[in-house]
Protein backbone atom coordinates (compact mmCIF):
# COMPACT_ATOMS: atom_id res chain seq x y z
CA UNK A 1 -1.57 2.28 -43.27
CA UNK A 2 -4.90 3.48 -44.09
CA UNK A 3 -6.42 6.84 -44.46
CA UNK A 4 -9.26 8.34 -42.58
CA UNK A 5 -11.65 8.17 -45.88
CA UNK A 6 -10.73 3.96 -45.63
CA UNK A 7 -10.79 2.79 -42.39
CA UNK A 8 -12.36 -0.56 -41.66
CA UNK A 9 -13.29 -2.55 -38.94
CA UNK A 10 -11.80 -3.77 -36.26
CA UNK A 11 -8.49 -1.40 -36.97
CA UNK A 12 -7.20 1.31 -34.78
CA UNK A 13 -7.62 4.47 -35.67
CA UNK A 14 -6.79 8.52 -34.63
CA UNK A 15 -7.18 11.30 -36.87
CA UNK A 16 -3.41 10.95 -37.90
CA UNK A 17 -3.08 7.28 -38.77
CA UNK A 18 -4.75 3.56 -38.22
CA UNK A 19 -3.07 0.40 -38.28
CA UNK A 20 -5.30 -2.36 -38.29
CA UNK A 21 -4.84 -6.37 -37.28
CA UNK A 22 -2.21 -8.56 -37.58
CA UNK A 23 0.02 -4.78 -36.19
CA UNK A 24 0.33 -5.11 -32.21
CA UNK A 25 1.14 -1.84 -31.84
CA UNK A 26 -0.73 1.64 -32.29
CA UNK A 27 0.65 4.87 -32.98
CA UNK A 28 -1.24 8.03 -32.84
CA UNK A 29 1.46 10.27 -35.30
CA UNK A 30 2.14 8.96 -38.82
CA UNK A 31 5.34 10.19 -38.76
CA UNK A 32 6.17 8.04 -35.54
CA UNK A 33 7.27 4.96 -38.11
CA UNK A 34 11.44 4.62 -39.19
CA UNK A 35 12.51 4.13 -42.54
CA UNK A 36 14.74 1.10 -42.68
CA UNK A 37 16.42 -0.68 -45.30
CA UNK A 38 14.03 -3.42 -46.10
CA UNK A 39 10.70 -0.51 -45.59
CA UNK A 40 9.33 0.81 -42.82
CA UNK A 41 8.90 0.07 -38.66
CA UNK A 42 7.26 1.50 -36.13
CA UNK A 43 9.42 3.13 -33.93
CA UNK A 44 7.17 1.96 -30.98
CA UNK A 45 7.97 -1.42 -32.04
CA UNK A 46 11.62 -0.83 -31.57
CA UNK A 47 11.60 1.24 -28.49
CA UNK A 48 9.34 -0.91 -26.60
CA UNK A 49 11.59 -3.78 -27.58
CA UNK A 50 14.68 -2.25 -26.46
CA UNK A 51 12.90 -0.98 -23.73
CA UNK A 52 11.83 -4.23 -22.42
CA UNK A 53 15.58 -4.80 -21.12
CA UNK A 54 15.89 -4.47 -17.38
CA UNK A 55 18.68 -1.77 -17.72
CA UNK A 56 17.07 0.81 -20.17
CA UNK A 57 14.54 3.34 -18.43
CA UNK A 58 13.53 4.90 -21.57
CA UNK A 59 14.20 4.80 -25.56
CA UNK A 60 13.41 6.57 -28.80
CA UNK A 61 14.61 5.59 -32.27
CA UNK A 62 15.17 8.16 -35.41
CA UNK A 63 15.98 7.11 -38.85
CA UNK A 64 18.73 8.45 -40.70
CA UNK A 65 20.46 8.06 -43.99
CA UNK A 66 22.82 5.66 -43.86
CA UNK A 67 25.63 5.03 -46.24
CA UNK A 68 25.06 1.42 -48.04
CA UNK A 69 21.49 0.27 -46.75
CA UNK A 70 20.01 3.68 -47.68
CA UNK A 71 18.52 3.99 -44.09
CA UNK A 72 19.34 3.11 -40.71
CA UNK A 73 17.96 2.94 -36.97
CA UNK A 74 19.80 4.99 -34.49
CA UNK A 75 18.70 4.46 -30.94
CA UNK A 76 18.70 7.26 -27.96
CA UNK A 77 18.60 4.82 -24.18
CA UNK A 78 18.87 6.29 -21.06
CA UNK A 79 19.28 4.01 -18.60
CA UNK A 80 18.24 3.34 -15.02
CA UNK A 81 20.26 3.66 -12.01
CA UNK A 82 23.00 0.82 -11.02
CA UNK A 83 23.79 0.28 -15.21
CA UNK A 84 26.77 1.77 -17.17
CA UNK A 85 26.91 2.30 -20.91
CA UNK A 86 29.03 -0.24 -22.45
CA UNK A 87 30.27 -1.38 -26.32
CA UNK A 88 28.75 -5.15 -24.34
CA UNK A 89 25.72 -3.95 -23.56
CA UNK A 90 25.02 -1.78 -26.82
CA UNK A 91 26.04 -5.59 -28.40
CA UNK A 92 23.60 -7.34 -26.29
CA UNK A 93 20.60 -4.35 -27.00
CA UNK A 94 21.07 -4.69 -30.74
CA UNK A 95 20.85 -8.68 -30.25
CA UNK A 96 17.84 -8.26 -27.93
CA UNK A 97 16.00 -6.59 -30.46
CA UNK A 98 16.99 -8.52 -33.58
CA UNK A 99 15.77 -11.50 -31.52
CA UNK A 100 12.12 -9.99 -30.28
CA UNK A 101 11.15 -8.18 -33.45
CA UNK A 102 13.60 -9.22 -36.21
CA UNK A 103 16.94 -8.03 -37.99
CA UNK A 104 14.85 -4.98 -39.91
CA UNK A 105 14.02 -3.53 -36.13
CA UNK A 106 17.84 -3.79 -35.02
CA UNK A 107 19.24 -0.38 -34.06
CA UNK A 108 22.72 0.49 -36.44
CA UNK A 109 23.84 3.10 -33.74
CA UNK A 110 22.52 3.25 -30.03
CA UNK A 111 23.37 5.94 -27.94
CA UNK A 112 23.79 5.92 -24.49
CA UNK A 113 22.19 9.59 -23.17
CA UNK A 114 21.24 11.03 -18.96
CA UNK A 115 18.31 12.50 -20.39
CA UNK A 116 16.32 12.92 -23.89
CA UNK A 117 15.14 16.07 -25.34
CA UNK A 118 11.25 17.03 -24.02
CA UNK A 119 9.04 19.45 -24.12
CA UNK A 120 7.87 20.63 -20.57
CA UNK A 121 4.82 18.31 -20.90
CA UNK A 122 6.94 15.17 -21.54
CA UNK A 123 6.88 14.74 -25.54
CA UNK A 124 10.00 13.51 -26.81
CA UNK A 125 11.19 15.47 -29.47
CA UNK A 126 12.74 13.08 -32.43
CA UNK A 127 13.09 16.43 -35.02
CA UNK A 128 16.14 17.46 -32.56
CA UNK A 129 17.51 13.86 -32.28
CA UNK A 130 17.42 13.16 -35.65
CA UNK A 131 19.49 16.72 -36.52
CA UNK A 132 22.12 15.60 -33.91
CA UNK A 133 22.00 12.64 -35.87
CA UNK A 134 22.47 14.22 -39.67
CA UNK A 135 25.13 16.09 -37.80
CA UNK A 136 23.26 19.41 -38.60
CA UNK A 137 23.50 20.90 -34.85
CA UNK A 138 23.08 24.54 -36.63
CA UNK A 139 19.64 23.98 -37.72
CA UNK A 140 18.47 22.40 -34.11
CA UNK A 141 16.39 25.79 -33.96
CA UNK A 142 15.05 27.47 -30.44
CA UNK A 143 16.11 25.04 -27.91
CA UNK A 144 15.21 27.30 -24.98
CA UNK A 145 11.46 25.68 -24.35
CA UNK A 146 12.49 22.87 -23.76
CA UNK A 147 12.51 21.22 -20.58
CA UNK A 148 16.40 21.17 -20.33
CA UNK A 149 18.11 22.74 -23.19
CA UNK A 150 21.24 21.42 -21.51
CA UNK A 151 20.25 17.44 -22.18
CA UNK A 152 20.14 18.71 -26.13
CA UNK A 153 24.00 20.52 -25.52
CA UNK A 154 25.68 17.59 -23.83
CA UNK A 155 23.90 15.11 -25.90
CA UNK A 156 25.63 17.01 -29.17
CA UNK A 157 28.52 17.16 -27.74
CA UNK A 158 28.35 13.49 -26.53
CA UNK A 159 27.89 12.67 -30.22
CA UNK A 160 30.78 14.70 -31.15
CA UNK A 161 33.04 12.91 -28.91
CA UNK A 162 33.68 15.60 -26.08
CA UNK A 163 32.67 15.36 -22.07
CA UNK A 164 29.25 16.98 -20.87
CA UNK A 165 29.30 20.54 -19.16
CA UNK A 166 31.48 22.49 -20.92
CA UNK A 167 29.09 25.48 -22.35
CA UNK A 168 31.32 27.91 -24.34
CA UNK A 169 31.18 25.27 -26.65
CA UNK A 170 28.00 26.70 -28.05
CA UNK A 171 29.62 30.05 -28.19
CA UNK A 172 29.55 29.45 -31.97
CA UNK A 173 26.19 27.96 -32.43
């Protein structure tokens, strides 16, 4: 990665970060790359990979702090119409992407979700995912802008092991 003050030529490059040749892939947020165990990815290398499966309509990918490696990948997929969430098919996603970008890309977790936390002008917001992730759903923060607060509730309690719908669960949030 190189700072504004260095970039050369022929790199990419946004006011945020700038990746240059051999990276195929852009980002425009420095904080859009995962740690993982052997370094650091960028997490538009992993989501386009899993994303390149016929079943998954969209991804993201958070890091998190994983027990022996240090870090891990955990993967958010919603999938398209006519597909079911499956132990096979979170198998075959972690295999797809070990064998387009390389074991160090491979998801730990992937999470089968309806719909991802946005913002009402489409952003993906990874801060929320990754709480749900840590397991810190009391410091998710104002959920009400978003452009269904009810995607981040059944998506926690998705995680925790209980059915969708069900509000007076977050009685004592």
């Amino acid at each position: 990665m190189e700072t504004r003050a260095n970039v050369q030529v022929g790199s990419i490059h946004s006011e945020r970060a700038a990746f240059g040749p051999p990276v195929e892939f852009s980002v425009d947020w420095a904080d859009d790359i995962v740690n993982v165990s052997e370094g650091r990815r960028m997490a538009a290398e992993i989501e386009s990979s899993l994303s390149s499966y016929e079943a998954v309509a969209e991804s993201t990918v958070v890091d998190f702090s994983h027990e022996l490696k240090g870090w891990g990948i955990c993967a958010f997929v919603t999938l398209k119409k006519g597909f079911n969430p499956s132990e096979g098919l979170k198998k075959y996603l972690i295999a797809h992407v070990r064998n387009e970008i390389g074991p160090g890309g491979a998801p730990d977790k992937i999470h089968f979700t309806p719909a991802l936390p946005k913002t009402r002008s489409g952003k993906i917001m990874k801060r929320i995912l990754r709480t749900i992730v840590e397991g810190k759903t009391d410091e998710l923060g104002d959920i009400s802008k978003l452009d269904d607060p009810i995607a981040v509730k059944d998506l926690v309690r998705s995680m925790a092991g209980l059915p969708p719908g069900d509000n007076s669960f977050w009685e004592w949030f």
